[in-house]
Structure formats: C-alpha cells, structure tokens
Protein backbone atom coordinates (compact mmCIF):
# COMPACT_ATOMS: atom_id res chain seq x y z
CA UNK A 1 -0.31 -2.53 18.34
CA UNK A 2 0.34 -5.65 16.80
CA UNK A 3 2.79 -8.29 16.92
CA UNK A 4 2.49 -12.17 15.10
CA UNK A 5 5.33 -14.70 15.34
CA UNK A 6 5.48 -17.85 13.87
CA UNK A 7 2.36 -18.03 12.67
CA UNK A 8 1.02 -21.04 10.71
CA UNK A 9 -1.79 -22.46 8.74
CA UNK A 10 -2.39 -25.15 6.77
CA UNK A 11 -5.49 -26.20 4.89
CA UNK A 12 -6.05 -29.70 4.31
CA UNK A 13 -2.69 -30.38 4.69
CA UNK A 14 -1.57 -27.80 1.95
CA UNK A 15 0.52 -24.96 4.15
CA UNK A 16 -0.20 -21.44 3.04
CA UNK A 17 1.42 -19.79 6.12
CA UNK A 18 4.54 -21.71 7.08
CA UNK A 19 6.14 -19.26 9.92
CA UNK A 20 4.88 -15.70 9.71
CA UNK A 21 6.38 -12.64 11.48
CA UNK A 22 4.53 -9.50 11.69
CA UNK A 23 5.07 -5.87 13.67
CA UNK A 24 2.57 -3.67 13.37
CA UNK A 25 2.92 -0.12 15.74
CA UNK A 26 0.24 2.33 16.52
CA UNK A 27 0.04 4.81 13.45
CA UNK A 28 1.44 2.59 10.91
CA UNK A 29 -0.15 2.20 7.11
CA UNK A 30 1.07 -0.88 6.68
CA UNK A 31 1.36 -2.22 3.22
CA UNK A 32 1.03 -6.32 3.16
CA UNK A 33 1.58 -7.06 -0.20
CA UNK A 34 2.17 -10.85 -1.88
CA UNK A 35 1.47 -12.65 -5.01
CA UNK A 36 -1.66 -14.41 -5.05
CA UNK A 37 -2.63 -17.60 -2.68
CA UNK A 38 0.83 -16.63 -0.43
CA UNK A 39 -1.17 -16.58 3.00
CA UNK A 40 -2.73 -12.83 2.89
CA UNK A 41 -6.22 -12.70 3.48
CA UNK A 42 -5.85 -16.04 5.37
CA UNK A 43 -3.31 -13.99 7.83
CA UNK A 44 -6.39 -11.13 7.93
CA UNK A 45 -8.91 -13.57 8.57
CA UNK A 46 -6.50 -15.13 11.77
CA UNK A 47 -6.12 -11.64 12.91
CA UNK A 48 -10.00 -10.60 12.90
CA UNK A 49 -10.89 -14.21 14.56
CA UNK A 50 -12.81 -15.64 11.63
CA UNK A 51 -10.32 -18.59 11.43
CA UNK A 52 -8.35 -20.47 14.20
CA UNK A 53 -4.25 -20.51 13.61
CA UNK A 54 -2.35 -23.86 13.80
CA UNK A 55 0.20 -22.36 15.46
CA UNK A 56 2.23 -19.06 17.10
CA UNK A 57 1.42 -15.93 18.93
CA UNK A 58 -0.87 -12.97 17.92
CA UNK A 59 -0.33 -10.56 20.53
CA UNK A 60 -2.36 -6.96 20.98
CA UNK A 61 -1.26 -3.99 22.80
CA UNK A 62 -3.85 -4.66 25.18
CA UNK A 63 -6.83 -7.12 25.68
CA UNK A 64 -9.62 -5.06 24.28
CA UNK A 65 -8.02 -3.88 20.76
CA UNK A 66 -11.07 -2.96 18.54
CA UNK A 67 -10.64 -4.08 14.41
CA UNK A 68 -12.89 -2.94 11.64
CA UNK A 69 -12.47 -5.09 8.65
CA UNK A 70 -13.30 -4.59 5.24
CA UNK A 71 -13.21 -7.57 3.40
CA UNK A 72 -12.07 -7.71 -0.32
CA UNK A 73 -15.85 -8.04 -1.31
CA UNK A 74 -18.09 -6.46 1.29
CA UNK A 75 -21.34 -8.38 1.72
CA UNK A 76 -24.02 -5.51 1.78
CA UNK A 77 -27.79 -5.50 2.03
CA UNK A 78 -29.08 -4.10 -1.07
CA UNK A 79 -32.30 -3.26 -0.07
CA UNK A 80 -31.33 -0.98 2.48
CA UNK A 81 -29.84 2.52 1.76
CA UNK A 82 -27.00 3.93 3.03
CA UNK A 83 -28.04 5.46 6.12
CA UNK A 84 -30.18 2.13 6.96
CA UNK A 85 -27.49 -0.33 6.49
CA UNK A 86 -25.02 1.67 8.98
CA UNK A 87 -27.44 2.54 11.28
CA UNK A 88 -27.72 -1.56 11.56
CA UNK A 89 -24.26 -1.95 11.48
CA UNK A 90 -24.17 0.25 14.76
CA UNK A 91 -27.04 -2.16 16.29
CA UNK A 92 -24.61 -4.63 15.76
CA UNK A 93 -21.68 -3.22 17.22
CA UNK A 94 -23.57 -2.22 20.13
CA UNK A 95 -22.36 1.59 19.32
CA UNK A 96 -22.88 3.74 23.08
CA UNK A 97 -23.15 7.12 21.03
CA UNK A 98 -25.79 8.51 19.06
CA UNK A 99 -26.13 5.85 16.17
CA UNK A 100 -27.51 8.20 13.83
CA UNK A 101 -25.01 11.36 14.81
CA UNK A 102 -22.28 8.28 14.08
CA UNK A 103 -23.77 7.27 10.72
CA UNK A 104 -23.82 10.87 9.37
CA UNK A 105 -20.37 10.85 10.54
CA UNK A 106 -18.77 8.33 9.13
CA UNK A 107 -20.95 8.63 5.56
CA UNK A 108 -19.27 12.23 5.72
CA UNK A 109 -15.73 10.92 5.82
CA UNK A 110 -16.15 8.34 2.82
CA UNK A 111 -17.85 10.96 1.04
CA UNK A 112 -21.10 8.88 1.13
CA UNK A 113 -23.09 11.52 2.84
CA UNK A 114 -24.86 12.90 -0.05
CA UNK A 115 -26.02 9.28 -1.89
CA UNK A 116 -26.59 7.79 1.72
CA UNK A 117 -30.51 7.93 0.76
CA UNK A 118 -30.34 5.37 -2.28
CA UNK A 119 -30.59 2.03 -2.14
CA UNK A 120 -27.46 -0.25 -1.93
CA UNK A 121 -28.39 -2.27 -5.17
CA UNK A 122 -27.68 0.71 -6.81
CA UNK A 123 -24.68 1.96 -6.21
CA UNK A 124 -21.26 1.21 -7.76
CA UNK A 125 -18.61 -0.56 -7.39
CA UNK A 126 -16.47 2.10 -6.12
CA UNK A 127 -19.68 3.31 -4.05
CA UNK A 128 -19.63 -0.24 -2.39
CA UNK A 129 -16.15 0.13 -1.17
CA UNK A 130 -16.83 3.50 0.25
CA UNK A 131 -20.19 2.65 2.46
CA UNK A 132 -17.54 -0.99 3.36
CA UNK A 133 -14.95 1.48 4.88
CA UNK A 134 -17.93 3.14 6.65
CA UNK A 135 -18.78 0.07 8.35
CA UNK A 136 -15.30 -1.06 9.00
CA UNK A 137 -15.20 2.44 10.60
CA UNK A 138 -17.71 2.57 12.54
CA UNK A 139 -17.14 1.51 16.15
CA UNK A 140 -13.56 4.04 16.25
CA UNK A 141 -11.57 0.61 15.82
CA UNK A 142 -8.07 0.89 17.05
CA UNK A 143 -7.00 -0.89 13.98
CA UNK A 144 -8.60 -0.50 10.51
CA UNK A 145 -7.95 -3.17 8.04
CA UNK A 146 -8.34 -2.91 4.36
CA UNK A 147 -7.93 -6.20 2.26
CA UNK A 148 -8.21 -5.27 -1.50
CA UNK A 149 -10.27 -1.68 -1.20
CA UNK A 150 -9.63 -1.16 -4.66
CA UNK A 151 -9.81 -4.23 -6.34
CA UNK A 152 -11.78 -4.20 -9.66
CA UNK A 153 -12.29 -0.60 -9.58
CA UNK A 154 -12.11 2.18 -12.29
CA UNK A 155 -9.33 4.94 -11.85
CA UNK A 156 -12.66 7.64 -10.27
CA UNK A 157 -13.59 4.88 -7.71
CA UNK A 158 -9.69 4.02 -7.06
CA UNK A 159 -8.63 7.35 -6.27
CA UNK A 160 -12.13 8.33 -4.47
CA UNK A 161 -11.18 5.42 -1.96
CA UNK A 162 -6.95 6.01 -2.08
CA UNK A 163 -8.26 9.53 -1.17
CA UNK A 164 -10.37 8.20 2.18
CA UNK A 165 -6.86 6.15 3.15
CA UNK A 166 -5.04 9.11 3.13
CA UNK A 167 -7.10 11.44 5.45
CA UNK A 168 -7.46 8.45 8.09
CA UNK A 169 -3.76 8.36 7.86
CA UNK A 170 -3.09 11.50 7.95
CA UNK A 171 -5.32 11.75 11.35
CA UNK A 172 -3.26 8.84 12.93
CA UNK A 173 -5.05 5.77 12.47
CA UNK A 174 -3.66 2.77 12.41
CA UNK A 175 -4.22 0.48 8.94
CA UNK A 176 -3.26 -2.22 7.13
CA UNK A 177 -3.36 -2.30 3.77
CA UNK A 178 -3.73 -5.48 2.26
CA UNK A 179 -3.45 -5.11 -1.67
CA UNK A 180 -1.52 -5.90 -5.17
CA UNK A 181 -1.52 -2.45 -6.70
CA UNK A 182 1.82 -1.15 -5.13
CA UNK A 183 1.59 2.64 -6.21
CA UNK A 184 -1.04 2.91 -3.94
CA UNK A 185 1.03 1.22 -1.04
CA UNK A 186 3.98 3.48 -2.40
CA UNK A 187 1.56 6.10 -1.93
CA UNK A 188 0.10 5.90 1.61
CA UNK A 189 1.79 3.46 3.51
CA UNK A 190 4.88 4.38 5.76
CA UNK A 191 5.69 0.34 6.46
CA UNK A 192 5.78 -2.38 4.24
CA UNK A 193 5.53 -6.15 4.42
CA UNK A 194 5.97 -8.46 1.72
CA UNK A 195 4.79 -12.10 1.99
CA UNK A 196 6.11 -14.94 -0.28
CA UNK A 197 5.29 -18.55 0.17
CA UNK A 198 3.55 -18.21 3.93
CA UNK A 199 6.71 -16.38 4.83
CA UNK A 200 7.44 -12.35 5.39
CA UNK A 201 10.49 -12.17 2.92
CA UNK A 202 11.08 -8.19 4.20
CA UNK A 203 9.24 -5.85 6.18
CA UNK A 204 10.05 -2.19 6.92
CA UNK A 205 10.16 1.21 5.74
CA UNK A 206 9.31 1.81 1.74
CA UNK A 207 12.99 3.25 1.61
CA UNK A 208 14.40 0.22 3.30
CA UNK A 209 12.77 -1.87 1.32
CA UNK A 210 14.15 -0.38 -1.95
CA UNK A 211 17.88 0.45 -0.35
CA UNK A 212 19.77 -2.36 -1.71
CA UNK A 213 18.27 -1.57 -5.42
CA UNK A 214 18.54 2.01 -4.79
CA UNK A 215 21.60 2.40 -7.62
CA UNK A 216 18.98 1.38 -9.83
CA UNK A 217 17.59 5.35 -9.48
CA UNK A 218 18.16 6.20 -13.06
CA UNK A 219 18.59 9.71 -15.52
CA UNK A 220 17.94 9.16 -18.81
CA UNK A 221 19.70 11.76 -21.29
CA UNK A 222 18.53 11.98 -24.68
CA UNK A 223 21.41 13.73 -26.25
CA UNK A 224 22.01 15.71 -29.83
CA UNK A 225 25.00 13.40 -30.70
CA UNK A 226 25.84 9.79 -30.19
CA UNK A 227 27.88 9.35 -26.92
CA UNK A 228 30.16 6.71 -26.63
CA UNK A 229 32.79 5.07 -23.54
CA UNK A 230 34.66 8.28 -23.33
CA UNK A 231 31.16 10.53 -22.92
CA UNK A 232 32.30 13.11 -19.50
CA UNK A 233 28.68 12.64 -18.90
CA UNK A 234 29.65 8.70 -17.68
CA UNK A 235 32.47 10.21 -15.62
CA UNK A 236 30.14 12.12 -13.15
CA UNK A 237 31.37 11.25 -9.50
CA UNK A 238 27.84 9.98 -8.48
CA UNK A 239 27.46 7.66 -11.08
CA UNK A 240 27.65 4.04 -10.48
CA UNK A 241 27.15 2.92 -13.77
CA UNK A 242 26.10 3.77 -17.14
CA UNK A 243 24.26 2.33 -20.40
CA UNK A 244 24.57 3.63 -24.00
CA UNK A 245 21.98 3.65 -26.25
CA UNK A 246 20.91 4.98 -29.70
CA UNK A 247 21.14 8.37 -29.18
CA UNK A 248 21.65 8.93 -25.48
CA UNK A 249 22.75 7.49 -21.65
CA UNK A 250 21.09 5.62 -18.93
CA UNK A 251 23.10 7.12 -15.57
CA UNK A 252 22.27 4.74 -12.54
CA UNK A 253 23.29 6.49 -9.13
CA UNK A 254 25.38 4.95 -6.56
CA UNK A 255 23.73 3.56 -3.57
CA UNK A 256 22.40 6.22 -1.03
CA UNK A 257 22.98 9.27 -3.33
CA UNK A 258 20.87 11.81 -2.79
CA UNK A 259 17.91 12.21 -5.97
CA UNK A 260 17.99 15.73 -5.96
CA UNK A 261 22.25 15.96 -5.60
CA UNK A 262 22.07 12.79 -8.48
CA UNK A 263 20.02 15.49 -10.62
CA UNK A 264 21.51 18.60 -10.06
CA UNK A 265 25.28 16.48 -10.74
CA UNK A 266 23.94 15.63 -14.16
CA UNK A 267 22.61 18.98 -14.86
CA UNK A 268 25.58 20.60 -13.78
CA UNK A 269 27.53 18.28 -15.64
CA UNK A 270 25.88 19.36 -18.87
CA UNK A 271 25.86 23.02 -18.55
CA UNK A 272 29.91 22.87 -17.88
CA UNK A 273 30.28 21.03 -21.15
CA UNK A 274 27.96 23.23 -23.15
CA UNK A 275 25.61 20.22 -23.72
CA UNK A 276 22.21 21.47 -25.09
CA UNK A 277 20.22 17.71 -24.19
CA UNK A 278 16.91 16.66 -26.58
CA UNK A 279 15.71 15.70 -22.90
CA UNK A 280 16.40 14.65 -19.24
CA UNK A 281 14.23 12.23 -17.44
CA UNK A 282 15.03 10.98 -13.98
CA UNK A 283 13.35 7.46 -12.66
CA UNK A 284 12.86 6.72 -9.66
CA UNK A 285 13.43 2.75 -7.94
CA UNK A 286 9.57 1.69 -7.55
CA UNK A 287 8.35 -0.10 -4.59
CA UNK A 288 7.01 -2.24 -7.57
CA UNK A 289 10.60 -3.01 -9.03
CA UNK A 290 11.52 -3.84 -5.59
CA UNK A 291 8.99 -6.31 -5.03
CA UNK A 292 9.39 -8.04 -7.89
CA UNK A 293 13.10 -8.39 -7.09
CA UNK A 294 12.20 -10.33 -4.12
CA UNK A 295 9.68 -12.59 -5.46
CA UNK A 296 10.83 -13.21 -8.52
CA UNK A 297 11.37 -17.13 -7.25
C-alpha cells in the first residue's frame, strides 16, 4: 500500500525527519507512535501532499491511491449541522454516488446519525472527532489516516471513537494510527512503528516489538509466609528470574514462554506444595514498557 524510504525534512535548517523508513500493506492498523516534535504529523502531512519532502521515495501501490485524513484538530464549520457539513464535504470530493445516501452512511458508522441535525458549534469534543472520521471517510479512501483521534478526550468520547477504529478494522481497511496513548495502539493495531529523532527505531508486529523484553512477563505471588532464596516457587523451570519482596515473589518468565503455560507452571507449582497464596497476579509486557525501552535516550 505504502512504502517511504529515506525520507527527510528539515525546517529552517532544524531536521525533524533525518532518514525515514516506512511499510505500510493493505489491511494494516498501523500504530506510528513517537515522543513529541520526532517527525510524526510532519511524515502525515508528506504523505497526504500538504508539504513537499527534501528528500526519498513515497511510493503507492498504484497511481490513484485515495487518503482520507483526519487531522489532530479537525477544522469544522460550526454553523452547519452534521448532515450539511458532509454533504459539502462530498461536493468537494466530487463523490459519483448519491451524496446524501453517502452522508447517512457514513454518519451511521461513527454513530453520528442520530445528532447529525444539530449544529456543529454544539457538539463535543468527542462529537467533533466522530463527524472528522466521517469526512476522512467519505470518498471509500484506500487508506484512512488518523493523527491524534483521541487527543484531549474524556474516557466516553475515547472509547466511542477506539470503538469506530475497531469496526473499520475489523472490515479490512487500511489505517494508520498516529497517536501517544499506546493501549489504544496495543488495542487495535496489528503493526507498529516507532519514530525517535526523524528516524523509525523499530517497526513490526506488537509481539515483535515486545520479544526481546518479553522475560519481563511477570506473576506476582502474594504469599502467607515470607519466602526467601530457597522458596521451590523460584525453582519453577520457566522462570528466568525472580524478586523477593515483603511478603511475596515477582516470577519473570523466560523469553518466548508461553503466558498461559507461565501461569498454569506457577499454579501448579503451588498446589504440589500445598501453598494456599493471599493472591496471584500475572502482568503482562506493555507495548508501553516497550516503547519506553527504546526511547528512553
């Protein structure tokens, strides 16, 4: 679908993407996550046309790849209402169809149908976003993309909109997902790319990604006694390491260990010894922990 190499920009003379390298296939969620000013939504903007590169390639499965776009702060028209301001946004587009058939449509999937008859000034926040998607929507792009759809919004208008990314990936479209909250990358996103300094530091799979940290999976036992460096429980065969603390263990499971096997090991583990535990907790590696492992510097 997509493809960047080397890609550069510099803004009066300051470089904010030094020699970018992007794969994007047909399908994908992609997560592009970074830190703040490391090149994100000026590698968006390159890719939608806004802004010229300085240099590499951007090359599209074909020459006639639609985009929709939502930007991280959608400028709407507040006077219109819902079904006004799409119905101009599929002027715009030159939509062939039925323009209002396609408004209902899309105001149906972002769950805008029913408030489509107020006026923009009026809605929220979250609201915003939604009737944003619509428009980015609109014209069946081949490739959606999404650059901070849930900034600034409440946990109702952050799940309303995680909820729309979800059903257009689940019916196979292809998005990237441009945004700092990682559980919601974790959450929809089957590829990851994480930008540091103008530069993709990793990019692949959510497990790849968090492979070489993955013996920081954790089970926390909260135990009846003390334990100490002869415990059994730190003997377990799938244990990579352990910690002791006031009143229980931290087990950490070797790389690539299955995290149902890990659990069921320590369960089993405590049953054979007759170990009644206050409580067992298992943690999972976070996409989160991951990325701040890799740009921590």
């Amino acid at each position: 679908m997509l493809k960047i190499k080397g890609l550069k920009k510099s803004y009066k003379g300051f470089p904010v993407l030094t020699d970018l390298y992007m794969n994007v296939e047909r399908g994908d969620v992609y997560g592009f996550v970074g830190k703040n000013g490391c090149g994100k939504t000026t590698t968006m903007n390159i890719i939608c046309n806004i802004i010229p590169k300085d240099e590499g390639e951007i090359e599209f499965e074909s020459d006639n790849v639609k985009i929709g776009y939502l930007p991280e702060s959608p400028a709407l028209f507040g006077y219109m209402n819902g079904f006004e301001y799409l119905d101009f946004i599929g002027a715009c587009c030159g939509y062939a169809g039925n323009v209002r058939a396609r408004t209902e449509e899309v105001l149906t999937i972002t769950g805008m149908i029913y408030s489509a008859e107020r006026r923009i000034k009026g809605y929220s926040r979250g609201m915003n976003q939604r009737i944003g998607i619509a428009a980015a929507l609109y014209a069946n792009p081949d490739l959606l993309i999404l650059d901070e759809p849930t900034s600034a919004l409440d946990p109702e208008g952050r799940a309303e909109v995680m909820e729309i990314i979800s059903r257009l990936a689940a019916s196979g479209s292809t998005i990237i997902l441009c945004t700092h909250i990682l559980t919601d990358v974790e959450r929809v996103a089957n590829k990851v790319g994480i930008l540091r300094n103008g530069v993709m530091v990793v990019e692949g799979t959510v497990a790849d990604i968090k492979k070489p940290f993955a013996c920081e999976n954790a089970i926390f036992v909260r135990l009846r006694y003390q334990p100490d460096e002869s415990d059994p429980l730190r003997r377990i065969d799938l244990v990579e390491r352990s910690e002791i603390w006031q009143g229980g263990l931290t087990l950490y499971a070797k790389q690539g260990v299955n995290e149902g096997e890990f659990y069921y090991s320590v369960i089993n583990a405590l049953a054979a010894g007759n170990v009644l535990p206050e409580g067992v907790e298992f943690r999972r590696l976070s996409l989160e922990q991951a990325y701040i492992g890799l740009t921590a510097y």
